[in-house]
Protein backbone atom coordinates (compact mmCIF):
# COMPACT_ATOMS: atom_id res chain seq x y z
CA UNK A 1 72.94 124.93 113.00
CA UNK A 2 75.12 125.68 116.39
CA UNK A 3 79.25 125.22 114.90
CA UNK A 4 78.31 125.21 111.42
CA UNK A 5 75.91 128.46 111.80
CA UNK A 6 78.96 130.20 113.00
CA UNK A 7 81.12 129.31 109.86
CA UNK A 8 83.32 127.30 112.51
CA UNK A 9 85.64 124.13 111.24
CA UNK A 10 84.61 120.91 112.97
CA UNK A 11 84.96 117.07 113.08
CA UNK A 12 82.92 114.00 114.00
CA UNK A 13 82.94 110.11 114.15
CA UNK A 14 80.49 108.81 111.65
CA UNK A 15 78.46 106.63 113.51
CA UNK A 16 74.90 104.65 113.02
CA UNK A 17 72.94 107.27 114.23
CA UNK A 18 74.07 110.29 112.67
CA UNK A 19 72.49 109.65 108.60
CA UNK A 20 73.77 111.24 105.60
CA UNK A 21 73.42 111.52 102.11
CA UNK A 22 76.68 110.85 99.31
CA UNK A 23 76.35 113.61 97.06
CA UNK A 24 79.02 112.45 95.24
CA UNK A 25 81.42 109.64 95.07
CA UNK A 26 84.17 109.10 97.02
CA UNK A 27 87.42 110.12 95.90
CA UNK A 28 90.84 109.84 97.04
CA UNK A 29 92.90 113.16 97.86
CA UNK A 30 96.23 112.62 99.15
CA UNK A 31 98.68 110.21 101.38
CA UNK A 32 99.96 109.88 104.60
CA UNK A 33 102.42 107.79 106.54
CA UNK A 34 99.06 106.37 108.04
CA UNK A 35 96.93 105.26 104.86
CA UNK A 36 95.35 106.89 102.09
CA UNK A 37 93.35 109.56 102.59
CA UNK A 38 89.54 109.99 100.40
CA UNK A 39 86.47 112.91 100.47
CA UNK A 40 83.04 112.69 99.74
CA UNK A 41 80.88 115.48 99.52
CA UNK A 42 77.88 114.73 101.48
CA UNK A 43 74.70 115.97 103.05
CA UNK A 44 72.94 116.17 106.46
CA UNK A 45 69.54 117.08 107.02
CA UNK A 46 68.01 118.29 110.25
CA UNK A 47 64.66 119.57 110.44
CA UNK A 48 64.72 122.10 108.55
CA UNK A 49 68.28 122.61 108.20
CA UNK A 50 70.56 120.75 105.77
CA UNK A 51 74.13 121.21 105.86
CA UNK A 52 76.68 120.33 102.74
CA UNK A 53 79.74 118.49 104.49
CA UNK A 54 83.11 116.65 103.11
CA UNK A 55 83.48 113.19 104.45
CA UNK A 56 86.73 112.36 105.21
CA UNK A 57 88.15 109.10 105.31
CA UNK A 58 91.60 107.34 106.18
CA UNK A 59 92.27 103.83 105.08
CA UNK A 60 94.79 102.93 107.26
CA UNK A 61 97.99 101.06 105.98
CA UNK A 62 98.14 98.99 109.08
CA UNK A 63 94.77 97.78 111.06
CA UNK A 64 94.17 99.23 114.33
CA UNK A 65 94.94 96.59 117.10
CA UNK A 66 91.31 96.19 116.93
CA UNK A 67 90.91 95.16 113.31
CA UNK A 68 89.89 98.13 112.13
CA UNK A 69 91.50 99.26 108.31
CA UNK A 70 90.07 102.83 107.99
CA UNK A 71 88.67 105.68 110.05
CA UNK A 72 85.79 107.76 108.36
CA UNK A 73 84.54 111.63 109.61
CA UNK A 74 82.07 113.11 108.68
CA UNK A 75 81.43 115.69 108.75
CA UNK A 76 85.25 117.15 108.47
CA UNK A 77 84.46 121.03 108.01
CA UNK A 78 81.59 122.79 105.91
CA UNK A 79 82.82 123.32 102.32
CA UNK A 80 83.04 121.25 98.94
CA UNK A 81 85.35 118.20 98.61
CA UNK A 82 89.44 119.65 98.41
């Protein structure tokens, strides 16, 4: 599949229309100024094609001007949760 067939790093907004699959739960990894940071291993299927991603989330210490208290990507890069 395009990046990920090329053993490239990548990242992505979740958003409604792109559907995954938890393959495990999420789990908290590390800290930053910003928030705490969490992975989730997930999965994406495409046709034919299904590609094993980390999920990354930030849940922010402070909400975003907009309300907002975390920011969540998957996928982050191909690979098993850190």
């Amino acid at each position: 599949m395009g990046i990920a067939g090329r053993q490239a790093a990548f990242i992505v907004r979740e958003h409604q229309n792109l559907p995954w699959q938890a393959l495990g739960a999420l789990e908290r990894v590390g800290q930053l100024e910003a928030g705490d940071v969490w992975e989730q291993a997930i999965k994406i299927q495409q046709g034919e094609d299904t590609l094993t991603l980390r999920r990354t989330v930030l849940r922010l210490a402070r909400p975003t001007r907009y309300g907002d208290d975390e920011i969540t990507y998957p996928p982050f890069r191909p690979g098993p949760p850190l």
